[in-house]
Protein backbone atom coordinates (compact mmCIF):
# COMPACT_ATOMS: atom_id res chain seq x y z
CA UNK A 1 111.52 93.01 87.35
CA UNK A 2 110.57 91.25 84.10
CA UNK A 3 113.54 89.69 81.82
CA UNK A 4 111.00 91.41 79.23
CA UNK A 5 112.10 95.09 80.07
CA UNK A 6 114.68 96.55 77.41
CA UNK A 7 118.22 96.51 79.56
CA UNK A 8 118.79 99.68 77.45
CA UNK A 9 115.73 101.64 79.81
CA UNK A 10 118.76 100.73 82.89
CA UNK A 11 120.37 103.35 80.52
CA UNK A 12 118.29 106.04 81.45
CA UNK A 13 120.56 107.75 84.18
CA UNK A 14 119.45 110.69 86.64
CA UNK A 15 122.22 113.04 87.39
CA UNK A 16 121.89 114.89 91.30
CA UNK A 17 121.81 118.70 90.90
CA UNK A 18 122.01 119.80 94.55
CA UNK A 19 120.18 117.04 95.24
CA UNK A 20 117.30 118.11 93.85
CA UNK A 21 116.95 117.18 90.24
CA UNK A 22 117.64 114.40 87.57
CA UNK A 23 119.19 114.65 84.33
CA UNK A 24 119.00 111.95 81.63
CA UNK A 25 122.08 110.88 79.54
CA UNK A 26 123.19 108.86 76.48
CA UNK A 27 120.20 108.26 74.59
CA UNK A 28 116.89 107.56 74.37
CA UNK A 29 114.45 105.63 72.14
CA UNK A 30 112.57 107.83 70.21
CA UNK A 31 108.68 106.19 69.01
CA UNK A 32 110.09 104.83 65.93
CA UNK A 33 112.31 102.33 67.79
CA UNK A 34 115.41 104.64 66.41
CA UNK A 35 118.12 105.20 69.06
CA UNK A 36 118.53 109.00 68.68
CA UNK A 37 121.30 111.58 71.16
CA UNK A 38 120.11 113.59 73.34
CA UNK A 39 120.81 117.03 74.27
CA UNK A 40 121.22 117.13 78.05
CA UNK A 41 122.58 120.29 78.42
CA UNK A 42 121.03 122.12 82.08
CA UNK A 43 117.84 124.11 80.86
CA UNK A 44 116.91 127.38 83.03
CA UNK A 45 113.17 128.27 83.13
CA UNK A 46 111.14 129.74 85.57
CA UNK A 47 108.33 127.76 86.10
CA UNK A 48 106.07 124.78 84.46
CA UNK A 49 103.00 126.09 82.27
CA UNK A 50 99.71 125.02 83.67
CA UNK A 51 99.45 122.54 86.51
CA UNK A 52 96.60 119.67 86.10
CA UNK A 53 94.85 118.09 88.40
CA UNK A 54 93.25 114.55 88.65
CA UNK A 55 91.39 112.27 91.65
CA UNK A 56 94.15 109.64 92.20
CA UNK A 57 92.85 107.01 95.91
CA UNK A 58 92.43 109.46 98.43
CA UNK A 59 93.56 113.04 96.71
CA UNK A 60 93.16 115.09 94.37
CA UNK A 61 96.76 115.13 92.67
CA UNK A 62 98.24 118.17 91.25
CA UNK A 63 100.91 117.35 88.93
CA UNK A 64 102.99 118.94 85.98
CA UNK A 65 103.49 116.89 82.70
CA UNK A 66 105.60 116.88 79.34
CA UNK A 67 106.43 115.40 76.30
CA UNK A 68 104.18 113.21 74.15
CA UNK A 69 101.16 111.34 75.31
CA UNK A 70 102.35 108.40 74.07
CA UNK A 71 105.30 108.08 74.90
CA UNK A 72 107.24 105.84 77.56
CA UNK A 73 105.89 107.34 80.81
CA UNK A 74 108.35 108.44 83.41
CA UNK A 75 107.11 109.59 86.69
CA UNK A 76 109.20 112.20 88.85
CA UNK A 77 108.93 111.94 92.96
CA UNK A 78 110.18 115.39 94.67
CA UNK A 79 111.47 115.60 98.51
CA UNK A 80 111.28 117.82 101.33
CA UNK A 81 111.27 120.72 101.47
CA UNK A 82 111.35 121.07 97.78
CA UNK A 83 108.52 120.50 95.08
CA UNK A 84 107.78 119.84 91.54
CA UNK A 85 110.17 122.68 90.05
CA UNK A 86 113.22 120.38 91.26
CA UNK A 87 112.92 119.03 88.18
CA UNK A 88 111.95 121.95 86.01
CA UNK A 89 115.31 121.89 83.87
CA UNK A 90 114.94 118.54 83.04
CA UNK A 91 111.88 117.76 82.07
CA UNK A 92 112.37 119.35 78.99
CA UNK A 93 115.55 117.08 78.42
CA UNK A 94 113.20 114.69 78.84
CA UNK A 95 110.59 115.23 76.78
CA UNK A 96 112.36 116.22 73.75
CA UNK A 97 113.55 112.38 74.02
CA UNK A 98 109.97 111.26 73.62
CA UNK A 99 109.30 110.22 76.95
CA UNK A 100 106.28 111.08 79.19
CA UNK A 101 107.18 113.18 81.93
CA UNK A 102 105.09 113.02 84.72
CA UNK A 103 105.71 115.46 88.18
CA UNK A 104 103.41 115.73 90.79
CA UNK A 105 103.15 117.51 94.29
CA UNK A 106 103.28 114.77 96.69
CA UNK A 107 100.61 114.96 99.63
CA UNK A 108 100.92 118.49 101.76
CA UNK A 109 102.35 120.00 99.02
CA UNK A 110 101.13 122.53 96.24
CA UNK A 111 98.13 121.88 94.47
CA UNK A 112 97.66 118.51 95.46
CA UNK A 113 94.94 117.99 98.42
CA UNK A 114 92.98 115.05 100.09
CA UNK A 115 89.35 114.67 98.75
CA UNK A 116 87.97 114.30 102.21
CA UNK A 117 88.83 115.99 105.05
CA UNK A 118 88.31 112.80 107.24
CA UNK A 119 91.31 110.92 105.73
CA UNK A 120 93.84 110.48 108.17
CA UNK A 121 96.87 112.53 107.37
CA UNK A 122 100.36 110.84 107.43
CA UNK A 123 104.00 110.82 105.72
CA UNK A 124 104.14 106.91 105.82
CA UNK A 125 106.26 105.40 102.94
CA UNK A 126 104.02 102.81 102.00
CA UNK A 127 101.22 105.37 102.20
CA UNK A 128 102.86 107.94 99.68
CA UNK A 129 104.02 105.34 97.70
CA UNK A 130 100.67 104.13 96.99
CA UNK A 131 99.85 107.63 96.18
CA UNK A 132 101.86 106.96 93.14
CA UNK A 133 100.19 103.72 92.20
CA UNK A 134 96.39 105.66 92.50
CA UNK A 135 98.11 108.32 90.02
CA UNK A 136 99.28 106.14 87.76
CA UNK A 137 96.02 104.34 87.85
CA UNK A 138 94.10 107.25 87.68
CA UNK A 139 96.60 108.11 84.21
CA UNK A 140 96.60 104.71 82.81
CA UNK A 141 99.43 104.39 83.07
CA UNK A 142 100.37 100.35 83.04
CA UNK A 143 103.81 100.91 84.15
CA UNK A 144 106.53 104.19 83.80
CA UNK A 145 110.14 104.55 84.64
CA UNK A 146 110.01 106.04 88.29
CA UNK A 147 113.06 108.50 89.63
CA UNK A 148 113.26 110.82 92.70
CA UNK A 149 115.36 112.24 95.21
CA UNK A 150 115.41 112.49 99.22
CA UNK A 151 111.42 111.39 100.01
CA UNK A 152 111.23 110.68 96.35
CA UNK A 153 113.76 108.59 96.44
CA UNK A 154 112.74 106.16 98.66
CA UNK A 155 108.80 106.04 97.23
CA UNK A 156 110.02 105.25 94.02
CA UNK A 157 112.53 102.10 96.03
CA UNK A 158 108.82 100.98 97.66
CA UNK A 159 107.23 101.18 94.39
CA UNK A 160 109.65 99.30 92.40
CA UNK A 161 109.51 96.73 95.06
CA UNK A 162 105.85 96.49 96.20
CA UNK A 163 105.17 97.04 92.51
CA UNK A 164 107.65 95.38 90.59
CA UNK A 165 105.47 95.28 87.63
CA UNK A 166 104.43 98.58 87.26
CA UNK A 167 108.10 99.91 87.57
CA UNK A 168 110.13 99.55 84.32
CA UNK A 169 113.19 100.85 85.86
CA UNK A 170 113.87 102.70 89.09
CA UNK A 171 116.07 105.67 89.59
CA UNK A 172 116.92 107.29 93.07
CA UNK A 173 119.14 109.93 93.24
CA UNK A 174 120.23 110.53 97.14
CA UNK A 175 117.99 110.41 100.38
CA UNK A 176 116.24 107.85 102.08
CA UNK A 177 116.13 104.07 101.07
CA UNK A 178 113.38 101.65 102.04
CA UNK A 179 113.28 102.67 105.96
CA UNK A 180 114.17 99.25 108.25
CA UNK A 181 111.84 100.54 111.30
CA UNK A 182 113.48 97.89 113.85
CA UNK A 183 116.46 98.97 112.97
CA UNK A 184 115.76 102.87 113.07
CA UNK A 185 115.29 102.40 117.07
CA UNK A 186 119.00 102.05 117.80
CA UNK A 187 120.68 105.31 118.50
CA UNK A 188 123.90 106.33 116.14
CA UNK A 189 126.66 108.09 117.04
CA UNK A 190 126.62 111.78 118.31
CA UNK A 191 127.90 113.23 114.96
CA UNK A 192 125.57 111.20 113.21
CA UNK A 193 122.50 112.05 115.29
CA UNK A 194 122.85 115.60 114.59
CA UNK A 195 122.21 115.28 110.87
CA UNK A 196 118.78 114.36 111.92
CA UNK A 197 118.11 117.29 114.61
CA UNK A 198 115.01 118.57 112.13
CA UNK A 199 113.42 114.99 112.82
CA UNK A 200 113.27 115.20 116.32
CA UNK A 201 113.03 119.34 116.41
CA UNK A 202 109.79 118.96 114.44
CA UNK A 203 107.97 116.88 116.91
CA UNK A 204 107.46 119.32 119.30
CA UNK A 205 105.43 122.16 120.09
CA UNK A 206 108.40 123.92 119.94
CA UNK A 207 109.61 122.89 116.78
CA UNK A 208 105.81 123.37 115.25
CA UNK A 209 105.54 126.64 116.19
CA UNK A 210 109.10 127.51 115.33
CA UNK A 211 108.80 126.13 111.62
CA UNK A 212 105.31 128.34 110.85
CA UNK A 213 107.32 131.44 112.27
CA UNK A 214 110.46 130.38 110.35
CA UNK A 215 109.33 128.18 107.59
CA UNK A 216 111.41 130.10 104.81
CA UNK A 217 114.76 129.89 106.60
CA UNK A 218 114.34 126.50 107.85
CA UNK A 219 113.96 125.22 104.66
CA UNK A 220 116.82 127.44 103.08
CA UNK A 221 118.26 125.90 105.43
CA UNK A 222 117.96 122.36 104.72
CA UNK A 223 118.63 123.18 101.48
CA UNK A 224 122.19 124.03 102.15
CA UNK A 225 123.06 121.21 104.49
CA UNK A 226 121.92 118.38 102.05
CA UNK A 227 123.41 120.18 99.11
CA UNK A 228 126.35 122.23 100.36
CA UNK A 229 128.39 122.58 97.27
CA UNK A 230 125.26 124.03 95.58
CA UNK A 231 125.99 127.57 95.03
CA UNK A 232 121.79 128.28 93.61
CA UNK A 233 120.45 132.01 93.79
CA UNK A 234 117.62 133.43 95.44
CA UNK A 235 115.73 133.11 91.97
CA UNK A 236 116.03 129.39 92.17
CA UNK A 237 114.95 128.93 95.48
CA UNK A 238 112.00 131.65 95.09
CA UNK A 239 110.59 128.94 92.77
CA UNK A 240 109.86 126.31 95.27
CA UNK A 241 109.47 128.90 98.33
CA UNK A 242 105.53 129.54 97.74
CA UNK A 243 103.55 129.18 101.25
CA UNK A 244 102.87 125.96 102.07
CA UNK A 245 100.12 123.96 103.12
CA UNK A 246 101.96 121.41 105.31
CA UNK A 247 101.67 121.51 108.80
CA UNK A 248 103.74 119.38 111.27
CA UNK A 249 101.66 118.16 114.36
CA UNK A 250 103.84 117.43 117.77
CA UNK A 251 102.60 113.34 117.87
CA UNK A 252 104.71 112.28 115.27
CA UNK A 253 107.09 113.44 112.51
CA UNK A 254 105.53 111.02 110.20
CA UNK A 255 102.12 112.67 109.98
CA UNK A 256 101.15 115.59 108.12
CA UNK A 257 98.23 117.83 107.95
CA UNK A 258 97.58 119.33 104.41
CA UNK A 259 95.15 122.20 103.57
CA UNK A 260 91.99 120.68 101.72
């Protein structure tokens, strides 16, 4: 990172809500260089307004987006199995600080879909991460404050270190870190193994056909496990429980097949 970036960005805090969302705190700098507080108080609304879409390397991104033009960008990576509404509370908080909030569906999900149907589809880190680098591109956007959660996460870790230039400050609440793929091959424990069943159950026929059948339970599912002391209603998990376009193919869980 450059000694140039204002220490008081490091500041800008995300807060996990079930895993699944970020919250800023303290304050933020408003346009005028004026420190200002912010309210960050949990908002509750049902959904974002219209959802844009823009031709970012090999998709066609579909992405939500708040707060002032012109203001310090801030980009917002979702996981699996949720989607851009994880952060529909706070985006608000967010914007009403002056920064630019920035959410879009990550490849397979949503609105967001490959421009040509030859492009090899896969999960790989690196590759979503430089989905994020097309976007911002494709935004001109020179650099933005990147956060996420689970998948998120761990893109916004590869971006701020692949990309060091274009991250002003990295937040990443939960999930995966930058995956050490030597070090993945050795086995864990039994009780630690099991926490990854969905990995394993997923690349197989079995687990393929068993996710299309079951798709809204499994991912209910999930939910609960990586968030159990979330108590969230049927309301909030309707939001994110729209049909999906990912499919998971038996050669490998790290490829994905999305509609478009």
């Amino acid at each position: 990172m450059s000694e140039q970036i204002d220490l008081r960005r490091r500041r800008f805090l995300g807060t996990a809500v079930a895993a699944a969302s970020l919250g800023a705190i303290g304050s933020a700098r408003a346009q005028s260089g004026k420190t200002r507080e912010v309210d960050a108080r949990p908002r509750s609304q049902a959904s974002f307004g219209s959802i844009k879409q823009i031709d970012a390397g090999a998709l066609n991104v579909g992405y939500a987006e708040a707060g002032p033009g012109d203001g310090p960008a801030v980009i917002l990576l979702h996981g699996w199995p949720y989607d851009i509404h994880s952060y529909v509370d706070v985006a608000p908080v967010l914007a009403s600080a002056g920064y630019r909030v920035v959410i879009p569906y990550l490849r397979g999900y949503g609105t967001t879909r490959f421009l040509s149907s030859k492009t090899f589809r896969n999960a790989q880190q690196a590759a979503v991460a430089l989905d994020v680098i097309a976007l911002m591109d494709a935004l001109k956007l020179k650099n933005a404050i990147v956060g996420g959660f689970d998948w998120g996460a761990r893109t916004a870790a590869i971006v701020a270190t692949l990309w060091p230039e274009r991250c002003r400050a990295l937040v990443a609440v939960s999930g995966y870190l930058i995956t050490n793929r030597t070090a993945n091959l050795q086995p864990l424990p039994p009780s630690a193994e099991l926490g990854w069943w969905y990995q394993y159950y997923f690349s197989t026929e079995r687990g393929a056909i068993g996710y299309a059948k079951y798709r809204r339970d499994f991912n209910k599912l999930i939910w609960k496990s990586a968030s159990p002391k979330w108590d969230f209603d049927d309301a909030t998990y309707d939001r994110t429980r729209r049909p999906s376009t990912i499919r998971i193919t038996s050669t490998s869980c790290s490829t994905i097949t999305a509609g478009g």
